[in-house]
Structure formats: structure tokens, C-alpha cells
N, C-alpha and C. Protein backbone atom coordinates (compact mmCIF):
# COMPACT_ATOMS: atom_id res chain seq x y z
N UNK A 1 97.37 46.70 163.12
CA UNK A 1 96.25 45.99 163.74
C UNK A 1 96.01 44.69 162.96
N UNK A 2 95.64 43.63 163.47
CA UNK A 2 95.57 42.04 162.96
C UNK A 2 94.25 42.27 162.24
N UNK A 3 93.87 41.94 161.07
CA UNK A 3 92.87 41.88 160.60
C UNK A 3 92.38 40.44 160.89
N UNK A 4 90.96 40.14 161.44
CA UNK A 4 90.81 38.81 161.90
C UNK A 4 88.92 38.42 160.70
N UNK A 5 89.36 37.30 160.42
CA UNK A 5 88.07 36.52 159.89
C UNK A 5 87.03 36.11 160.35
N UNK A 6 85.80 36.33 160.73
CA UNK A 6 84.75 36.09 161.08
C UNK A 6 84.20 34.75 160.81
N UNK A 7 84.16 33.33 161.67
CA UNK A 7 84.01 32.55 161.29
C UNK A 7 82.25 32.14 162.27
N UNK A 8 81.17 31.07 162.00
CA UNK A 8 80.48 30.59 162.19
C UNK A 8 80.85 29.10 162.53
N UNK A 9 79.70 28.46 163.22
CA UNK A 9 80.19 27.01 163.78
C UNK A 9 78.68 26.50 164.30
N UNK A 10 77.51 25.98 163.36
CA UNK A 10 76.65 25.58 164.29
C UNK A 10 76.92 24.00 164.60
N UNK A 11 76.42 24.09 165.85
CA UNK A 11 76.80 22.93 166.91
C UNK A 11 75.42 22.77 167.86
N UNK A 12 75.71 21.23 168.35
CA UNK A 12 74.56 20.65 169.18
C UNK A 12 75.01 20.95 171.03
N UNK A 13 74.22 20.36 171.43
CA UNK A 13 74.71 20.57 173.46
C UNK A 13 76.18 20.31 173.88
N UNK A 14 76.18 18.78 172.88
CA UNK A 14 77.33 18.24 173.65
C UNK A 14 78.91 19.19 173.26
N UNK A 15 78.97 19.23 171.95
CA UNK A 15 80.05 20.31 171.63
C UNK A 15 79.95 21.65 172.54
N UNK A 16 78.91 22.41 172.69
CA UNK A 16 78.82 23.57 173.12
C UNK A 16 79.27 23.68 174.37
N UNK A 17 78.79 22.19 175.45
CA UNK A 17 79.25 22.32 176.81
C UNK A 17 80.70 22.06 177.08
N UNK A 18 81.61 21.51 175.49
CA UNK A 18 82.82 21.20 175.75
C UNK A 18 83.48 23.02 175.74
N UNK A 19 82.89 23.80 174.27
CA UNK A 19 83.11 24.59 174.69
C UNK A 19 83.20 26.06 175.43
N UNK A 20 81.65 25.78 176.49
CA UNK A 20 81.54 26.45 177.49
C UNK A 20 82.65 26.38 178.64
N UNK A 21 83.28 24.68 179.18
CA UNK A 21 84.07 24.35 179.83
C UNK A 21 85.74 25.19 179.41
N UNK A 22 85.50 24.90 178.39
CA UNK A 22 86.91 25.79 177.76
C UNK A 22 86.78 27.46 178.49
N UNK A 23 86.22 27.99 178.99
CA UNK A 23 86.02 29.58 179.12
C UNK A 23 85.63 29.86 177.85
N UNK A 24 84.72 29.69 176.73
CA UNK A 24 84.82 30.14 175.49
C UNK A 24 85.75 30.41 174.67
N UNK A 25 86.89 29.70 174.87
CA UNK A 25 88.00 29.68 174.25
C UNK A 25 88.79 28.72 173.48
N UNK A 26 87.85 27.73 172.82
CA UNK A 26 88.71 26.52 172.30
C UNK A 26 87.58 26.16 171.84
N UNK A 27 87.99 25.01 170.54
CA UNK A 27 87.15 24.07 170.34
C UNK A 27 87.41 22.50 171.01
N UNK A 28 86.86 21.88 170.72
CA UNK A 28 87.18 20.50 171.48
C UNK A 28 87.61 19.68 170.38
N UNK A 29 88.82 18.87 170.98
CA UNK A 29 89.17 18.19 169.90
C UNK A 29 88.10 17.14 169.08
N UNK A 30 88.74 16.71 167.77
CA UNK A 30 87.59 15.90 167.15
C UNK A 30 87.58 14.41 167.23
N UNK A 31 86.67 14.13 167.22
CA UNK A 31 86.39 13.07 167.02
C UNK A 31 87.25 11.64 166.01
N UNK A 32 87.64 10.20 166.71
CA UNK A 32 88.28 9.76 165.83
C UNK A 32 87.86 9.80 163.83
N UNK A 33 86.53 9.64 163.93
CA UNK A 33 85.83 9.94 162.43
C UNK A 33 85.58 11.00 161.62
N UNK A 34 86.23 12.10 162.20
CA UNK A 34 85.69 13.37 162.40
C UNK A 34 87.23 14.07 161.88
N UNK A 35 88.07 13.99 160.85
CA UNK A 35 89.56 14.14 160.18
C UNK A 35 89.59 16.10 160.22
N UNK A 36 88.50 16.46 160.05
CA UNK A 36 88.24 17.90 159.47
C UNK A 36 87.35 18.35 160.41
N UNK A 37 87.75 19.90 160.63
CA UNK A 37 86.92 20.86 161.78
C UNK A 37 86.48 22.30 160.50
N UNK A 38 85.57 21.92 160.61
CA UNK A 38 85.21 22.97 160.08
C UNK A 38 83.91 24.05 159.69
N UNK A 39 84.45 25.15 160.63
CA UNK A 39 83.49 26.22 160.65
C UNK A 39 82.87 26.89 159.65
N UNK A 40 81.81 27.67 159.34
CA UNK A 40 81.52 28.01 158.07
C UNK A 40 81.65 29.64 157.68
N UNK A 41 81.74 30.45 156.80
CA UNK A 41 81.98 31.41 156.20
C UNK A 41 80.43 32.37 156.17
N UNK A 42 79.45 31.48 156.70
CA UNK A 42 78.35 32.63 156.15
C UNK A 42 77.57 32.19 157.55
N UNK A 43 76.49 33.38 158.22
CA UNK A 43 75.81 32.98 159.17
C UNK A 43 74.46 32.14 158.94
N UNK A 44 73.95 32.63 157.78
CA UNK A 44 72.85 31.93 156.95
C UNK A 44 73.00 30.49 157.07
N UNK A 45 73.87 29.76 156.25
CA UNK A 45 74.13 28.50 156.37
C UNK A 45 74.35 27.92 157.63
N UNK A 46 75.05 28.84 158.57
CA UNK A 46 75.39 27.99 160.28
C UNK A 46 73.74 28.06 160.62
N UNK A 47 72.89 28.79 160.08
CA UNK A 47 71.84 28.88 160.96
C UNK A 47 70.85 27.69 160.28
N UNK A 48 70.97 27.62 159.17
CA UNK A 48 70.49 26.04 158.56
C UNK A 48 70.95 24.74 159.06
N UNK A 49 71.91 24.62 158.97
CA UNK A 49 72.69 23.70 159.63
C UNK A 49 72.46 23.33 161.23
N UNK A 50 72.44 24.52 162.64
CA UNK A 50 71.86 24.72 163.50
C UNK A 50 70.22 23.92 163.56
N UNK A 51 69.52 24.59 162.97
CA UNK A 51 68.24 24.70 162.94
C UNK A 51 67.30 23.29 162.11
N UNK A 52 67.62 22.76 161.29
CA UNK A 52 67.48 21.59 160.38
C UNK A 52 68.16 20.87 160.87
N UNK A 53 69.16 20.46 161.27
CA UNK A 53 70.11 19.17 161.50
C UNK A 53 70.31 18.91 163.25
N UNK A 54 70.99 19.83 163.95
CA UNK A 54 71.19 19.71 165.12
C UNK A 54 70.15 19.59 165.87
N UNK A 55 69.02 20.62 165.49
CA UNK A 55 68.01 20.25 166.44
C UNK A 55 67.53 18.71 166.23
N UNK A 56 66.91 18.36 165.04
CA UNK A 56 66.80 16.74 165.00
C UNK A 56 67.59 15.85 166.25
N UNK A 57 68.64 16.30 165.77
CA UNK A 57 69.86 15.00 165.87
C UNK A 57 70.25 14.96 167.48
N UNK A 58 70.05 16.36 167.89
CA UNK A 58 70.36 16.19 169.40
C UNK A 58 69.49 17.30 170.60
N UNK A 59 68.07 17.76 169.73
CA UNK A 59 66.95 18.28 170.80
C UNK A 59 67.80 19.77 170.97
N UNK A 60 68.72 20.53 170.50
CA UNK A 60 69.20 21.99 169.94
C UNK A 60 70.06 22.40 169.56
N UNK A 61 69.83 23.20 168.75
CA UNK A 61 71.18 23.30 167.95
C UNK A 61 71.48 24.99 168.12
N UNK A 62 73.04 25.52 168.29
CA UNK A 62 73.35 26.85 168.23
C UNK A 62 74.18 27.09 167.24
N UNK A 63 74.35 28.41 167.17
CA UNK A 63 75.39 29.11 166.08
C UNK A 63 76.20 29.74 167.15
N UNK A 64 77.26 29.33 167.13
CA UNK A 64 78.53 30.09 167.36
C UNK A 64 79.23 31.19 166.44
N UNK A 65 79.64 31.90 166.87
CA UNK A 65 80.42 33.51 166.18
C UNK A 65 82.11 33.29 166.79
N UNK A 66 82.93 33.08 166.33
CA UNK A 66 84.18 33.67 166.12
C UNK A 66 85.27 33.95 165.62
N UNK A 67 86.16 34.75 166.07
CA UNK A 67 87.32 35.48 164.92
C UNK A 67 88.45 34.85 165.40
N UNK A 68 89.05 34.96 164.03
CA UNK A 68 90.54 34.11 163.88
C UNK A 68 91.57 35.05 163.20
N UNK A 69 93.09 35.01 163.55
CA UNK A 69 93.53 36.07 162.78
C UNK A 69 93.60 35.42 161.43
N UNK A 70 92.98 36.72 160.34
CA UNK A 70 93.04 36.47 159.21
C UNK A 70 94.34 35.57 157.98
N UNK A 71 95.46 36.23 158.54
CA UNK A 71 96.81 35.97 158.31
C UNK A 71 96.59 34.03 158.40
N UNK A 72 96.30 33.83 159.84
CA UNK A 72 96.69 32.30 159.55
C UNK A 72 95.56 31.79 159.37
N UNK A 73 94.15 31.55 159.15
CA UNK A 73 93.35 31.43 158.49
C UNK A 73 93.78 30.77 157.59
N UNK A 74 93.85 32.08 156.77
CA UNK A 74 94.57 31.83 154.75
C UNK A 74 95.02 31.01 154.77
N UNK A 75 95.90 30.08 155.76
CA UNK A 75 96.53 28.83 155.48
C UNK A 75 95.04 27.74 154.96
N UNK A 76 94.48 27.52 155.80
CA UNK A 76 93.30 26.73 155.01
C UNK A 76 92.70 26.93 153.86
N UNK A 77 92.37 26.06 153.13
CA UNK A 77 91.23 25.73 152.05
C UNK A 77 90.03 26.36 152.33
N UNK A 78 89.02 27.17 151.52
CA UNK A 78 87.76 27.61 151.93
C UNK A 78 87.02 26.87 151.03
N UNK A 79 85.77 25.48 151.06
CA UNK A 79 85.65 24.73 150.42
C UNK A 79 83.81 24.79 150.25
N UNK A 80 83.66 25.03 148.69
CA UNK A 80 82.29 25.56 148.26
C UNK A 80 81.67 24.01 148.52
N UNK A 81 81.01 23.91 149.29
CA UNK A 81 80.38 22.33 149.63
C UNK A 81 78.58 22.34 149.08
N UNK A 82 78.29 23.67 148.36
CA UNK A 82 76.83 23.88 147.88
C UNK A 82 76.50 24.49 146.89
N UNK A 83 75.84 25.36 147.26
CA UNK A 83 75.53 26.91 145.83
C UNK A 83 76.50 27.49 146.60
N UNK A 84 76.31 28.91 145.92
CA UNK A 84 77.83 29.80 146.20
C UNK A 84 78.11 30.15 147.40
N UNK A 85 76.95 30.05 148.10
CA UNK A 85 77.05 31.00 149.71
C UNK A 85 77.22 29.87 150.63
N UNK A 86 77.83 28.52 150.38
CA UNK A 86 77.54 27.16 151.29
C UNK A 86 79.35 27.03 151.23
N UNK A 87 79.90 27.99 152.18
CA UNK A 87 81.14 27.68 152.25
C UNK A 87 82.13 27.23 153.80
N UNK A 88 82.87 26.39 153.47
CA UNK A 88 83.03 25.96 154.77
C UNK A 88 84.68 26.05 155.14
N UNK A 89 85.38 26.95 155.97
CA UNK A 89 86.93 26.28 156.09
C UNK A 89 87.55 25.47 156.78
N UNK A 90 88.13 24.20 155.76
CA UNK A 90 88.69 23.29 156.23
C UNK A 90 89.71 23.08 156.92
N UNK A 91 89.82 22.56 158.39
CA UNK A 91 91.26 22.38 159.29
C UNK A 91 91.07 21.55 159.81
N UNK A 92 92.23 20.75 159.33
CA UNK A 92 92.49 19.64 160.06
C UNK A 92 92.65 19.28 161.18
N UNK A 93 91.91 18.08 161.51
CA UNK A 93 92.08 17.94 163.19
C UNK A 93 93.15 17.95 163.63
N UNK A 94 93.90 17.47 163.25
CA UNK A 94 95.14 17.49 164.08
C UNK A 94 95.91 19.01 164.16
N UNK A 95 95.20 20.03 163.62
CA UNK A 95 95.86 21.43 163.72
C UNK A 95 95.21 21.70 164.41
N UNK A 96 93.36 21.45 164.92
CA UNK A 96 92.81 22.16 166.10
C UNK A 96 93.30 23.36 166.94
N UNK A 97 94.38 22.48 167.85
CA UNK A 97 95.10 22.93 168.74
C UNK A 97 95.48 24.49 168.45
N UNK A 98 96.40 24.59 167.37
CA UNK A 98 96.39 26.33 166.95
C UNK A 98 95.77 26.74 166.01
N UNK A 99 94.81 26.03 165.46
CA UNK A 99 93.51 27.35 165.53
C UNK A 99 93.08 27.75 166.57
N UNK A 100 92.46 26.63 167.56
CA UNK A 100 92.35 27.73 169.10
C UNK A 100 93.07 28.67 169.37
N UNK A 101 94.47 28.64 169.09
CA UNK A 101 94.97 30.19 169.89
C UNK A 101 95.65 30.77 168.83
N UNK A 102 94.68 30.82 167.73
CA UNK A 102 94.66 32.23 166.70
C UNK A 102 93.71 32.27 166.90
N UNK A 103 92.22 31.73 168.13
CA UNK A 103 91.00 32.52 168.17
C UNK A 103 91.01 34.30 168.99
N UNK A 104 90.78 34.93 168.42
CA UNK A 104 90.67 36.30 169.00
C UNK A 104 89.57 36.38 169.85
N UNK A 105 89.44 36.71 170.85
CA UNK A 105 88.09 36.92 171.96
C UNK A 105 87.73 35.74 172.08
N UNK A 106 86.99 35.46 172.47
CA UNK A 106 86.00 34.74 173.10
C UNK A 106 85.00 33.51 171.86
N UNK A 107 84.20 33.25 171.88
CA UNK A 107 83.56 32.37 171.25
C UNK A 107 82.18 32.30 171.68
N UNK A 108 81.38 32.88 171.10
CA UNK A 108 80.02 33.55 171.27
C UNK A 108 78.67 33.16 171.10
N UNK A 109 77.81 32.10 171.39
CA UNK A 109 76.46 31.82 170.89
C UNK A 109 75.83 33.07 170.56
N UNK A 110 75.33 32.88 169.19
CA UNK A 110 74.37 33.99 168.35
C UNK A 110 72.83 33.43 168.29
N UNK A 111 72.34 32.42 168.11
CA UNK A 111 71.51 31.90 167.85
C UNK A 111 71.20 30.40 168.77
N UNK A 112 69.92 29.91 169.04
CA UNK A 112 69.50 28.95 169.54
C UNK A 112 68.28 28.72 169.80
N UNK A 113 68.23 27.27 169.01
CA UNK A 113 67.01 26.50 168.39
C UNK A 113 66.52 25.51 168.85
N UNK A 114 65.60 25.50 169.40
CA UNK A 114 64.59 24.31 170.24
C UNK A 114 63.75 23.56 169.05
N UNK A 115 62.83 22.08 169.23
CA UNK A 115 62.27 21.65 168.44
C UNK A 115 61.05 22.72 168.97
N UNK A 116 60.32 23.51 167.62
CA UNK A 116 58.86 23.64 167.45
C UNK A 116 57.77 23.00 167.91
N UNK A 117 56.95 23.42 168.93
CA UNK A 117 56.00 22.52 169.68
C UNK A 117 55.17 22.09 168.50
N UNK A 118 54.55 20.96 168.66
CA UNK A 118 53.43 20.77 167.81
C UNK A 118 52.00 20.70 168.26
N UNK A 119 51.46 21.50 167.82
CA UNK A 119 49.88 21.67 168.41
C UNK A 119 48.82 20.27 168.29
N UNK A 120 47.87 20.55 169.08
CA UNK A 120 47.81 19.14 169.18
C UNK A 120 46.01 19.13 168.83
């Protein structure tokens, strides 16, 4: 049996509807400025990231859930970008393409964050 890695990915509308369009099965390629794709290792942090940044930046932000086989994973760097639990794995854009199809299942919203009304 493939042992597969549990990866996180929080993201704003516009990513999400690229990959709703996918059948939940892909990410969308990146951006010319954008060299590195990379999902994160802990749900905590996708949900900071989600919740603090995306919502700002684009009115909501989600956490995505999915698995990759473990095996090719390991080819990437897992890169401590904080304190210990702020980890992120790095893949290059131009590999995108098969990481998508070492994704196992589907690609899953876990979480989703609206701006907080403010009372008035």
C-alpha cells in the first residue's frame, strides 16, 4: 500500500475556483513571480495563513487538505520558514504538473474564513 503525505494549502477565491474547475484535482499553474508552490506540513499554520492573510488580501481565505504519495514527495525540500511547526514543502513550479498526479483523491476544503463583521 502507498504510504501518502498529508499536505495543507491555504488559498484565496481565485486559486480555489482554478481548483474547483480542475474536478479537485490539480493545482493551477503558478504564476510568472511565483518560482515555488508550496503547501504546508501543519494545519495550524494553513489556518493562519488562511485566516490573517487571505482574508485581507482577497475578502476569504480556505484551507485545503491533500495527499501525495509519500515516496515522491521526499523528493522535495521541507523548509522551516518560522518556529518549529511553520513548515512548508518546496516544488518547483515548473514540476507542478507531477505533483498533480502524485495527488491521491481529491483535494478538499477544510476550513473557510469570511472578514468578521464589525459592530457598529
Amino acid at each position: 500500500m502507498t504510504e501518502m503525505m498529508t499536505l495543507w494549502r491555504p488559498t484565496g477565491p481565485q486559486e480555489l475556483e482554478l481548483v474547483r474547475a480542475s474536478g479537485w484535482r490539480a493545482w493551477p499553474a503558478r504564476l510568472p513571480d511565483q518560482p515555488i508552490f508550496y503547501p504546508v506540513l501543519n494545519e495550524q499554520y494553513a489556518i493562519m495563513i488562511a485566516r490573517d492573510w487571505n482574508v485581507p488580501a482577497s475578502g476569504a481565505g480556505y484551507v485545503t487538505r491533500f495527499h501525495v504519495d509519500q515516496e515522491f514527495a521526499a523528493r522535495y525540500p521541507v523548509r522551516q520558514v518560522g518556529g518549529r511547526d511553520i513548515l512548508e514543502l518546496w516544488v518547483p513550479a515548473e514540476e507542478l504538473d507531477e505533483l498533480n498526479r502524485h495527488i491521491v483523491g481529491l483535494i478538499e476544503v477544510v476550513h473557510e474564513f469570511r472578514p468578521v463583521e464589525q459592530a457598529e
